[in-house]
C-alpha atoms as a PDB file:
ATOM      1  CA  UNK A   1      11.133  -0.994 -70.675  1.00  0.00           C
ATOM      2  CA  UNK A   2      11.600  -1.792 -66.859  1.00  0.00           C
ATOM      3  CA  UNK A   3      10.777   0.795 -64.450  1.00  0.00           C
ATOM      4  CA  UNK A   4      12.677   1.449 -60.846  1.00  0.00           C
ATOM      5  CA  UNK A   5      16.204  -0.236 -62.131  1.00  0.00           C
ATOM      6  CA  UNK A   6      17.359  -3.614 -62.856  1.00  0.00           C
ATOM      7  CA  UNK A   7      16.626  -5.249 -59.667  1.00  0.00           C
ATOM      8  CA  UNK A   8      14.604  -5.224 -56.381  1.00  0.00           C
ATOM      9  CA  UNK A   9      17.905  -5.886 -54.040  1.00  0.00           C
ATOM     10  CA  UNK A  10      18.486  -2.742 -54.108  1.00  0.00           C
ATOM     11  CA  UNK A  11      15.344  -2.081 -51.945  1.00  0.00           C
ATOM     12  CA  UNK A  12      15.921  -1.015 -47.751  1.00  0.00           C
ATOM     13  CA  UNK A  13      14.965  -3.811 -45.731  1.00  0.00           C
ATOM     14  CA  UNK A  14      15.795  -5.696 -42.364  1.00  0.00           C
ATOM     15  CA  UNK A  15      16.791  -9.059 -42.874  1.00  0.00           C
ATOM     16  CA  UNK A  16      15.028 -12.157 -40.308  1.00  0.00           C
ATOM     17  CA  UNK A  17      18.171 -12.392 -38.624  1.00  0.00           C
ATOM     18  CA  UNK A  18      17.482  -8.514 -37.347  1.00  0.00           C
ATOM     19  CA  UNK A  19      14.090  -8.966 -36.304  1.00  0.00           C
ATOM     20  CA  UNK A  20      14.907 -11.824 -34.627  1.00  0.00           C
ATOM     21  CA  UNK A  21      17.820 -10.436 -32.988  1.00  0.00           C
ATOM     22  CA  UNK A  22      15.636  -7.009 -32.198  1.00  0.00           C
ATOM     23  CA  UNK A  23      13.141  -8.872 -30.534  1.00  0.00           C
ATOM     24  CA  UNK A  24      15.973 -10.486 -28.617  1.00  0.00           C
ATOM     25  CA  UNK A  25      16.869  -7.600 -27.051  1.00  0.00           C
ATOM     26  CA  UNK A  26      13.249  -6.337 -25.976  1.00  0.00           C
ATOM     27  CA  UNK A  27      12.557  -9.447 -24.480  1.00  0.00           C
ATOM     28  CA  UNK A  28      15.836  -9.569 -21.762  1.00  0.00           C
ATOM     29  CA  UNK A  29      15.158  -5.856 -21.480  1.00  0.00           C
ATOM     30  CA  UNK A  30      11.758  -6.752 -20.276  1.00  0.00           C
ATOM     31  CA  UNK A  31      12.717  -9.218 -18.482  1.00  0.00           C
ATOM     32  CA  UNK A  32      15.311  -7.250 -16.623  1.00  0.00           C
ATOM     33  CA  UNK A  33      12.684  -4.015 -15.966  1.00  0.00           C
ATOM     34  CA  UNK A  34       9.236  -5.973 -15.139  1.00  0.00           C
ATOM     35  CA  UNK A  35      10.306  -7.129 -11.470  1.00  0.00           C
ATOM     36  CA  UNK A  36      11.563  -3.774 -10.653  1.00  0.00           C
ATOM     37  CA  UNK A  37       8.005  -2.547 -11.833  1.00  0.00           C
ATOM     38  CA  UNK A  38       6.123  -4.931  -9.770  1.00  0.00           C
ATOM     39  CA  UNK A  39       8.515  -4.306  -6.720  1.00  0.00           C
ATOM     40  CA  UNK A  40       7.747  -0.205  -7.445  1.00  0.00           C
ATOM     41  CA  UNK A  41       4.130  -1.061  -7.824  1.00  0.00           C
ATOM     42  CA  UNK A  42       4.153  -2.664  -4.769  1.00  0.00           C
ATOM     43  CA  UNK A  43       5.800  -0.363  -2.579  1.00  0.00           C
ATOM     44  CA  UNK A  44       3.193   2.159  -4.138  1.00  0.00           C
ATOM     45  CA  UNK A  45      -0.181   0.092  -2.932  1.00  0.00           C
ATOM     46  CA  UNK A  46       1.466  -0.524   0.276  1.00  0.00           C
ATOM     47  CA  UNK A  47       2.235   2.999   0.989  1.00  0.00           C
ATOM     48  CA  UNK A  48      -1.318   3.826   0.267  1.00  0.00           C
ATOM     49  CA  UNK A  49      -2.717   1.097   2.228  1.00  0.00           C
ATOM     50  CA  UNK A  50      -0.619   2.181   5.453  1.00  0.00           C
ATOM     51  CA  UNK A  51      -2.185   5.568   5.137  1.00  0.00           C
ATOM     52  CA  UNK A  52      -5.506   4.480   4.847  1.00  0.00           C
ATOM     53  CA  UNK A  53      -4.900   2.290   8.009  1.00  0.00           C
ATOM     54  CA  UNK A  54      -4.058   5.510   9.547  1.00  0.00           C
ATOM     55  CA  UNK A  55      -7.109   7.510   8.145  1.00  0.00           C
ATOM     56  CA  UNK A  56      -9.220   4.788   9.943  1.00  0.00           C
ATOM     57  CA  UNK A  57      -7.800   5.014  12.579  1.00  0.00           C
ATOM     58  CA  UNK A  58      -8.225   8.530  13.404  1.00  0.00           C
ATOM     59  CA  UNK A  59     -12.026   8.021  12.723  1.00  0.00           C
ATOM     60  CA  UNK A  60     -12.060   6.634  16.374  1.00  0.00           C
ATOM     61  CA  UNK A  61     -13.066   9.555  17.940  1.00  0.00           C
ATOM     62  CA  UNK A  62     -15.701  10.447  15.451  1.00  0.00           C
ATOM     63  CA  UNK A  63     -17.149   6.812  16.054  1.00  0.00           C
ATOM     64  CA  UNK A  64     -16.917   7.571  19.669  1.00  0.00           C
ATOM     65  CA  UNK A  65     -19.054  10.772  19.407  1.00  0.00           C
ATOM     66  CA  UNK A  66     -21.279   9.547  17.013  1.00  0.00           C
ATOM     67  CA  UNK A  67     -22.021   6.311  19.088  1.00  0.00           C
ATOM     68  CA  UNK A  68     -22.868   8.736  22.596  1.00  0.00           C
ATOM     69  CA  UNK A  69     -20.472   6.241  24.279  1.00  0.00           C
ATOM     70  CA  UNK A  70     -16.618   5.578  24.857  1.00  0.00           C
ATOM     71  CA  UNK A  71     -14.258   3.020  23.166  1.00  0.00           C
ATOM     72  CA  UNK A  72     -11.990   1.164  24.699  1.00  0.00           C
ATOM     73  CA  UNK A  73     -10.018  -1.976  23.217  1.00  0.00           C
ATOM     74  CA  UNK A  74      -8.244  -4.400  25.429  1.00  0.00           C
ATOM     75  CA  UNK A  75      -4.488  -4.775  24.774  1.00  0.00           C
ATOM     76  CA  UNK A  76      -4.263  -7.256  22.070  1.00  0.00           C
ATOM     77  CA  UNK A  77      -7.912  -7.393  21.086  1.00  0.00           C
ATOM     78  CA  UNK A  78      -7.459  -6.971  17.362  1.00  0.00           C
ATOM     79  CA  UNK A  79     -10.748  -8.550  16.383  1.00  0.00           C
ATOM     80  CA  UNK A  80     -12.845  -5.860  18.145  1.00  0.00           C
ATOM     81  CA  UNK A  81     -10.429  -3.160  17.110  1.00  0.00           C
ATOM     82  CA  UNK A  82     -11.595  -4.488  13.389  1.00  0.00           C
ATOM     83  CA  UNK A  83     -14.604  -4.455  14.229  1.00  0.00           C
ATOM     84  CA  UNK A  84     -15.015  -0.812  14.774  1.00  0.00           C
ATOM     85  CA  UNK A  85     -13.030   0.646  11.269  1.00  0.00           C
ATOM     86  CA  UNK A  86     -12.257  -0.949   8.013  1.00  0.00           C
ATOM     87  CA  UNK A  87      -8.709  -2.206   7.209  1.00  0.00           C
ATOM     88  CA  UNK A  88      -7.671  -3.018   3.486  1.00  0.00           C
ATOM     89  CA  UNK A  89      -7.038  -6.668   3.154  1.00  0.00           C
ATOM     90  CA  UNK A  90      -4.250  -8.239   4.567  1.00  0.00           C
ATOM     91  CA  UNK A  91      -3.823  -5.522   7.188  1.00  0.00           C
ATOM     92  CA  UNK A  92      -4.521  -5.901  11.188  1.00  0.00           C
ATOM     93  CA  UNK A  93      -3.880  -3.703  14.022  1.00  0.00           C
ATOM     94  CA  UNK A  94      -3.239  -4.759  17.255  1.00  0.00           C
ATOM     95  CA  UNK A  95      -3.579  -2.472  20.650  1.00  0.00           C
ATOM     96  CA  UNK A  96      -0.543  -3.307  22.837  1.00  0.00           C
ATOM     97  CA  UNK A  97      -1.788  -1.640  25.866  1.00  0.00           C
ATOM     98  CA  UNK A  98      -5.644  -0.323  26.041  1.00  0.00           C
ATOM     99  CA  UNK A  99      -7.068   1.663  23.861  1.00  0.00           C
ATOM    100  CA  UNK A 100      -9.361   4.354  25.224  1.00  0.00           C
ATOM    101  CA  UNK A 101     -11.514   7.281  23.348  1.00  0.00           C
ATOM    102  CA  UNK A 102     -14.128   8.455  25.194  1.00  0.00           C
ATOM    103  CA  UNK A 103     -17.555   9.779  24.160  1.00  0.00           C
ATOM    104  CA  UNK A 104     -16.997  13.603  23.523  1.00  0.00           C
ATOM    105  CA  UNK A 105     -13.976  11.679  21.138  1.00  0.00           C
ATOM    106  CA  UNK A 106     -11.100  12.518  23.426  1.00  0.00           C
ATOM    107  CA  UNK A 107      -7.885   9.883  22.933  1.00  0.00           C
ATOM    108  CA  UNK A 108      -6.081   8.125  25.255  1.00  0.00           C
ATOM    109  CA  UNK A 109      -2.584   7.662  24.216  1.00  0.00           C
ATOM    110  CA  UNK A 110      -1.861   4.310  23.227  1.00  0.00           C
ATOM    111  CA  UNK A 111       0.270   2.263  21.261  1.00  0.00           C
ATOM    112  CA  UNK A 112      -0.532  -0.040  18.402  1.00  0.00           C
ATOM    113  CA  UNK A 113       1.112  -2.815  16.722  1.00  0.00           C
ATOM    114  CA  UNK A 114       0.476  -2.207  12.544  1.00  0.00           C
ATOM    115  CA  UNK A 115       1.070  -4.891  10.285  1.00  0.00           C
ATOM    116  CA  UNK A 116       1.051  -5.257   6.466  1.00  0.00           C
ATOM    117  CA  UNK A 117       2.198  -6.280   3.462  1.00  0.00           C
ATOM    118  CA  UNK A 118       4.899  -7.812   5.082  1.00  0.00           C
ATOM    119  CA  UNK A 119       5.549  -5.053   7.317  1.00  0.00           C
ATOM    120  CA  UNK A 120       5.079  -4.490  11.105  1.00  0.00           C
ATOM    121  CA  UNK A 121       5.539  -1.233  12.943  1.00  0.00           C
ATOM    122  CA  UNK A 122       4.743   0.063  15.748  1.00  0.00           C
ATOM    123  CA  UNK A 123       2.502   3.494  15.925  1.00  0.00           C
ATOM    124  CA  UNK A 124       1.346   5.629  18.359  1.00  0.00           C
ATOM    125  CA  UNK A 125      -2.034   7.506  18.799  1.00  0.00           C
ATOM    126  CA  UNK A 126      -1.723  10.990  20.346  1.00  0.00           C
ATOM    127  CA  UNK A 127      -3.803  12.579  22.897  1.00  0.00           C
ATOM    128  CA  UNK A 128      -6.225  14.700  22.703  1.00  0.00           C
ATOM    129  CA  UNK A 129      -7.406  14.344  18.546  1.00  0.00           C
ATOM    130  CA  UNK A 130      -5.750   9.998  18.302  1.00  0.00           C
ATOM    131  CA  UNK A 131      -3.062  11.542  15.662  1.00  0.00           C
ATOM    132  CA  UNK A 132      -1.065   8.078  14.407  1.00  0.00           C
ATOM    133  CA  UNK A 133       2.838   8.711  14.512  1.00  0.00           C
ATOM    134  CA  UNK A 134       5.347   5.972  14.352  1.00  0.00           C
ATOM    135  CA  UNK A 135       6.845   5.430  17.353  1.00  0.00           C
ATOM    136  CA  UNK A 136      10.703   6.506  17.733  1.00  0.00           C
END
């Protein structure tokens, strides 16, 4: 006596051919969505690192009070701007007139050449508390 019918063809099943096609299809579909992830990825670190250039860069005045004594940054001095706060890698700013914060932490305004990830812009810090803006 045979159990479960007279054959095992009628058993639900995918065939190679299916697989093989299925896996077809993920791979373009990844192949079409991974650079759109890196480019959103991307744009999401470099966002962040832009504000943290800015965060640092409002810790001038606090630098200023803390040290007793004023700042001030020749126009194009980037190395001794960088030497006062910490910018993530690949980032540099870059006074493009002097850049003055005195020692009770009062800003000069000033503007600043930012530059990033592939980006430059050009910010200003605001008198009296060195609030960044980008410049209109």
């Amino acid at each position: 006596m045979k159990r479960g019918g007279a054959s095992q063809a009628g058993r639900g099943g995918f065939s190679l051919l299916e697989l093989l096609v299925v896996l077809a299809l993920i791979g373009m579909l990844t192949a079409v969505v991974a650079p759109r992830l890196q480019r959103t990825y991307d744009a999401i670190a470099g966002s962040g690192e832009r504000d943290e250039v800015g965060r640092q860069l409002q810790r001038l005045p606090l630098l200023a009070r803390h040290a007793g004594k004023a700042i001030s940054i020749a126009r194009g001095d980037a190395a001794a701007l960088a030497g006062r706060i910490t910018l993530p890698e690949g980032w540099s700013v870059s006074p493009l007139e002097e850049l003055r914060i005195e020692a009770s932490g009062v800003c000069h305004p000033a503007r600043l050449r930012v530059s990033g990830r592939g980006v430059v812009e050009v910010q200003q810090l605001t008198a009296p508390a060195c609030e960044v803006q980008d410049e209109e």
